[in-house]
N, C-alpha and C. Protein backbone atom coordinates (compact mmCIF):
# COMPACT_ATOMS: atom_id res chain seq x y z
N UNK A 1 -28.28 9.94 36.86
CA UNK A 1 -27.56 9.22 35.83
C UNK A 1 -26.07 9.26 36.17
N UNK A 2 -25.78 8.09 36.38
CA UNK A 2 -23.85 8.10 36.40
C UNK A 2 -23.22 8.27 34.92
N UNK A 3 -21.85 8.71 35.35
CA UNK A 3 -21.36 9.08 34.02
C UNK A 3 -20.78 8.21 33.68
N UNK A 4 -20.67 6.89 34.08
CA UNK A 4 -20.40 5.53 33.27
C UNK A 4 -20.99 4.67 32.68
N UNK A 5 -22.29 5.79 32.57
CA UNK A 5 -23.49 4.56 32.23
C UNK A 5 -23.11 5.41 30.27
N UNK A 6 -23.32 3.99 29.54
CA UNK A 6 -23.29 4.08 28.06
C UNK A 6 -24.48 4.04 27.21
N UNK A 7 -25.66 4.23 27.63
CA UNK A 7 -26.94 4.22 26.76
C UNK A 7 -27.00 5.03 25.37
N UNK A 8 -27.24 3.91 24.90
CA UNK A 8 -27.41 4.79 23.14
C UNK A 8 -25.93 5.13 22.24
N UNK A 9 -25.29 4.45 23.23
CA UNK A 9 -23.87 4.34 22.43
C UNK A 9 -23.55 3.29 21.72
N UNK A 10 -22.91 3.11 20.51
CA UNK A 10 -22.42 1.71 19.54
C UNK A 10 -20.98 1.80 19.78
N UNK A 11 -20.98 0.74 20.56
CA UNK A 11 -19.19 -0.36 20.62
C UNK A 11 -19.09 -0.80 19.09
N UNK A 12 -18.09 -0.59 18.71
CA UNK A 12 -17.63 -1.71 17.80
C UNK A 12 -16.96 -2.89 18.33
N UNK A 13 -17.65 -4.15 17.89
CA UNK A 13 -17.03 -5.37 18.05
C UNK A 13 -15.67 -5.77 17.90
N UNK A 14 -14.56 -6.52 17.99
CA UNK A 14 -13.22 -6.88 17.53
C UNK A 14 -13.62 -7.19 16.46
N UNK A 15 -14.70 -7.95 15.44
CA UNK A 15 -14.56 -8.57 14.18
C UNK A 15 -14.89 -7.18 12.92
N UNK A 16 -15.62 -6.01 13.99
CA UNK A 16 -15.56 -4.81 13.10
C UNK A 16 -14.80 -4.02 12.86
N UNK A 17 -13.70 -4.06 13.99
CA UNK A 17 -12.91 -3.58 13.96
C UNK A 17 -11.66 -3.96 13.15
N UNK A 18 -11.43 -5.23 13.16
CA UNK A 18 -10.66 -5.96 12.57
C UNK A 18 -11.30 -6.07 10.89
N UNK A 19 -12.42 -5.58 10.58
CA UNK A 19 -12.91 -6.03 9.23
C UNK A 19 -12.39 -4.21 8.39
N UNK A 20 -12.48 -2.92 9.44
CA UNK A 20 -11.93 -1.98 9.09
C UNK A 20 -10.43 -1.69 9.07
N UNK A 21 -9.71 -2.46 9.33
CA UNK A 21 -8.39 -2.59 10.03
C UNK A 21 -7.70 -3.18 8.40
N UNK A 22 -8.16 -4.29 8.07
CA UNK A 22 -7.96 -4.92 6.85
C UNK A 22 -8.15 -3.99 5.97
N UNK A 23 -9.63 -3.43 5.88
CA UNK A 23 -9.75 -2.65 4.45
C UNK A 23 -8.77 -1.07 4.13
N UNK A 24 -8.82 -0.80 5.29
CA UNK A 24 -7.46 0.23 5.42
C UNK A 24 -6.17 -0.29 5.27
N UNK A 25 -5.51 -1.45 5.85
CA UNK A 25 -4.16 -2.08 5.35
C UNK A 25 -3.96 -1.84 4.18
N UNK A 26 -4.65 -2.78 3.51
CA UNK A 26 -4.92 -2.67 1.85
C UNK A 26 -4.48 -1.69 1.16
N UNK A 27 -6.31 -1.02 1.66
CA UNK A 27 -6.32 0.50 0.45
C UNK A 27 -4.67 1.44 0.59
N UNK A 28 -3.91 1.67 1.90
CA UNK A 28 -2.91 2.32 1.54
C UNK A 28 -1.54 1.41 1.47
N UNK A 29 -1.92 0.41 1.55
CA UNK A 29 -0.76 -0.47 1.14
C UNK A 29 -0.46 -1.09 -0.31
N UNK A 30 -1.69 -0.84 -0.93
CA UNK A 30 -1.69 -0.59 -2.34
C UNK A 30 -1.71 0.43 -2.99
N UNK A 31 -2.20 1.78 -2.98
CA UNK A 31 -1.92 2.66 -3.00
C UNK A 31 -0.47 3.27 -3.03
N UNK A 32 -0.42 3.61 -2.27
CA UNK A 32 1.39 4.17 -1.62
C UNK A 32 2.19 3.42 -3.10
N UNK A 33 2.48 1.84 -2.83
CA UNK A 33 3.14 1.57 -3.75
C UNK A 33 2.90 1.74 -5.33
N UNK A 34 1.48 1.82 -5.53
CA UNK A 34 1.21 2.06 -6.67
C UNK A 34 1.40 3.71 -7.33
N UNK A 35 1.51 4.54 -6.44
CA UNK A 35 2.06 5.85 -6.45
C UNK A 35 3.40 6.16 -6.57
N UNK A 36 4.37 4.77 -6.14
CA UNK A 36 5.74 5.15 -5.96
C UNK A 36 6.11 4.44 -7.56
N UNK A 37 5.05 3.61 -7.85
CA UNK A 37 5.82 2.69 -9.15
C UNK A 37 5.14 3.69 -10.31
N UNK A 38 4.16 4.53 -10.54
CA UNK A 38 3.71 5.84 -11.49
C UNK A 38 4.93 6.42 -10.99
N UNK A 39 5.37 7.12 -10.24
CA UNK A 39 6.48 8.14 -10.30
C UNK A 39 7.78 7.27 -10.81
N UNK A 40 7.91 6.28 -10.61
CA UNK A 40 9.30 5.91 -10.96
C UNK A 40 9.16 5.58 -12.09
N UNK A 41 7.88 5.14 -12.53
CA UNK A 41 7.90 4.60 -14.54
C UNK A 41 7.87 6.53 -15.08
N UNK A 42 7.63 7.15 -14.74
CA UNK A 42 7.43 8.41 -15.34
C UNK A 42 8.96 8.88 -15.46
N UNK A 43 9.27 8.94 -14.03
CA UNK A 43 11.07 9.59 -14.06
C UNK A 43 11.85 8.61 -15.26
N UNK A 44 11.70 7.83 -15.32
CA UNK A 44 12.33 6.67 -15.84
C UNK A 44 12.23 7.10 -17.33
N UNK A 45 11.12 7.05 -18.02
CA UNK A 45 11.00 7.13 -19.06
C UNK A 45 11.53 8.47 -19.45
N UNK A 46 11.07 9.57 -18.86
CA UNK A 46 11.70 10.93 -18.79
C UNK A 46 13.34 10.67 -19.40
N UNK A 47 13.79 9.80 -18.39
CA UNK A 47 15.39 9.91 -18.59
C UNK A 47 15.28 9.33 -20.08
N UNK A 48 15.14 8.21 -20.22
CA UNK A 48 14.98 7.55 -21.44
C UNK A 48 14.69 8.61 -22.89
N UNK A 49 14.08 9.33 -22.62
CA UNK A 49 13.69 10.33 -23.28
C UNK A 49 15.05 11.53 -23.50
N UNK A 50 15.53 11.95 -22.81
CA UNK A 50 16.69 12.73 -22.50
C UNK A 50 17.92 12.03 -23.06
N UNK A 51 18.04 10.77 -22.80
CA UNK A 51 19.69 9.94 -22.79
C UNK A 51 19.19 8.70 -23.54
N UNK A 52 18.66 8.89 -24.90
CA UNK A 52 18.19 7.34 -24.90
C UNK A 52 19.17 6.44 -25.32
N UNK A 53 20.77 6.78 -25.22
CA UNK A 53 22.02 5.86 -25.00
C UNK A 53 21.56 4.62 -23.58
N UNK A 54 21.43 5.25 -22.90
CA UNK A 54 21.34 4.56 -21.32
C UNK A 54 20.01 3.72 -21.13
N UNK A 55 19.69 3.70 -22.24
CA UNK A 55 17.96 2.65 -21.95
C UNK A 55 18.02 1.87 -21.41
N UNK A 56 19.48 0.78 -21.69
CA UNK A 56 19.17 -0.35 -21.00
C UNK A 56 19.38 -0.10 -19.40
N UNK A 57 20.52 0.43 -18.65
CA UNK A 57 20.91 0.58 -18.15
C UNK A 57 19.62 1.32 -16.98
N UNK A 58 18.74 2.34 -17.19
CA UNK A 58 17.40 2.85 -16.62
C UNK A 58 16.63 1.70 -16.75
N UNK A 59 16.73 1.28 -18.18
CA UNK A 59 15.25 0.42 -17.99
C UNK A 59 15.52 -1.01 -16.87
N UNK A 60 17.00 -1.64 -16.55
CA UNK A 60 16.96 -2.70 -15.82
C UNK A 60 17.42 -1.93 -13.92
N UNK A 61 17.36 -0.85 -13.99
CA UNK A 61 17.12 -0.20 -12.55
C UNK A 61 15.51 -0.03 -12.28
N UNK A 62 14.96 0.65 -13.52
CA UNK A 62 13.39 0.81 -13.23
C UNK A 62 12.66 -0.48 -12.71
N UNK A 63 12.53 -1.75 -13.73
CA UNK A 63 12.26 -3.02 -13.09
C UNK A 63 12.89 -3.59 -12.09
N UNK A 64 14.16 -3.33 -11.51
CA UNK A 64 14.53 -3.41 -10.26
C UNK A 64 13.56 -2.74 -9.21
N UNK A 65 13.30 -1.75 -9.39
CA UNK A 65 13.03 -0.24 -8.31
C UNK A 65 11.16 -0.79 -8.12
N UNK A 66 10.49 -1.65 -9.76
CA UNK A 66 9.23 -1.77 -9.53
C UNK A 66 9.09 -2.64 -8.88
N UNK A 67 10.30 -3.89 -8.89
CA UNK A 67 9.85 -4.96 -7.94
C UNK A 67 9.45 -5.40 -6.61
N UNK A 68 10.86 -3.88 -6.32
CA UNK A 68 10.88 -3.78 -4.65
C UNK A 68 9.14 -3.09 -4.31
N UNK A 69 8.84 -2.11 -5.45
CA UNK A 69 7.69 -1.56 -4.44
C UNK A 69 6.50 -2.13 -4.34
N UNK A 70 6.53 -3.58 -6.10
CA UNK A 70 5.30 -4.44 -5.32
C UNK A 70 5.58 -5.25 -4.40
N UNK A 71 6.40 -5.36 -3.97
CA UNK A 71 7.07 -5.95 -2.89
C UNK A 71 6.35 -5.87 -1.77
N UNK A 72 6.23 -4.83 -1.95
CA UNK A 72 5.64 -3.68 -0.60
C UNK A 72 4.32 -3.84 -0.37
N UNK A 73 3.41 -4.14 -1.91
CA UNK A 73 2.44 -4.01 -1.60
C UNK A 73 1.65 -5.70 -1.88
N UNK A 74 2.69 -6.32 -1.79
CA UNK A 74 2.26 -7.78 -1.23
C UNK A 74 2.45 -7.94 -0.01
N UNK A 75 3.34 -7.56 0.78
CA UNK A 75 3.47 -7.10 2.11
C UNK A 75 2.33 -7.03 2.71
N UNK A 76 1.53 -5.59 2.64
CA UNK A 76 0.23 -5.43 2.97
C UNK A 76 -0.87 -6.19 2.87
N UNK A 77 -1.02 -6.63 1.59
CA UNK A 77 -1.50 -7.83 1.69
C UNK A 77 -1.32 -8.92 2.43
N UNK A 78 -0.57 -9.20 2.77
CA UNK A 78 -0.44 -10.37 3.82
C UNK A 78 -0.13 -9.83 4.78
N UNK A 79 -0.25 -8.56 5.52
CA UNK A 79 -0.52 -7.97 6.91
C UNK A 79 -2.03 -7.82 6.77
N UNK A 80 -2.55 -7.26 6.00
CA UNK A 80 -4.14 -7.49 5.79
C UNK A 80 -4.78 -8.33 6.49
N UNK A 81 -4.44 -9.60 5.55
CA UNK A 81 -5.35 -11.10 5.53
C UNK A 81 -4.61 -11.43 7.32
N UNK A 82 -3.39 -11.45 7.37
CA UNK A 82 -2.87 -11.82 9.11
C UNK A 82 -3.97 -10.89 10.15
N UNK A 83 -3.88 -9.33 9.90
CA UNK A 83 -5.25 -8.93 10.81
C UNK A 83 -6.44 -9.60 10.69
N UNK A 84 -7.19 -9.37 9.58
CA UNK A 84 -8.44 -10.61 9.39
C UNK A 84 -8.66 -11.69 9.72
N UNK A 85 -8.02 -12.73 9.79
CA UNK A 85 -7.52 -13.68 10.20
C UNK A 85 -7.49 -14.29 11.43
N UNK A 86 -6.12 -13.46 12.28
CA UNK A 86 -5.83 -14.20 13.10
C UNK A 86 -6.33 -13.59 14.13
């Protein structure tokens, strides 16, 4: 038996690979951001809670700060669907 011979081994295809490639983009590209926008609505409100003079002032940084991170996770999404895809 040569040791280049592959019997009884499973290749993954490019379209399986590419179909795991996507579902991982995703899951931590939604994730991540959805972890960063719970910590920032929590800190946020915290302050709000502490200084509630400054509400407006937290509350139009917080919706700033959430936009950027779905930002992020539309991003992934459309690195996703571009692996799948193309």
């Amino acid at each position: 038996m040569s040791p280049c011979r592959t019997e009884g081994v499973n290749h993954m295809d490019e379209a399986s690979i590419k179909l795991i490639m996507t579902g991982l983009t995703i899951a931590l590209g939604g994730a991540m951001p959805a972890l960063g926008i719970g910590l920032l609505s929590a800190k946020a409100m915290e302050a709000i809670g502490r200084n509630p003079e400054a509400a407006d002032s937290i509350r139009t940084t917080m919706v700033l700060g959430l936009a950027f991170a779905e930002a992020i996770a539309i991003y992934a999404l459309v690195a996703g669907l571009i692996i799948r895809f193309v």
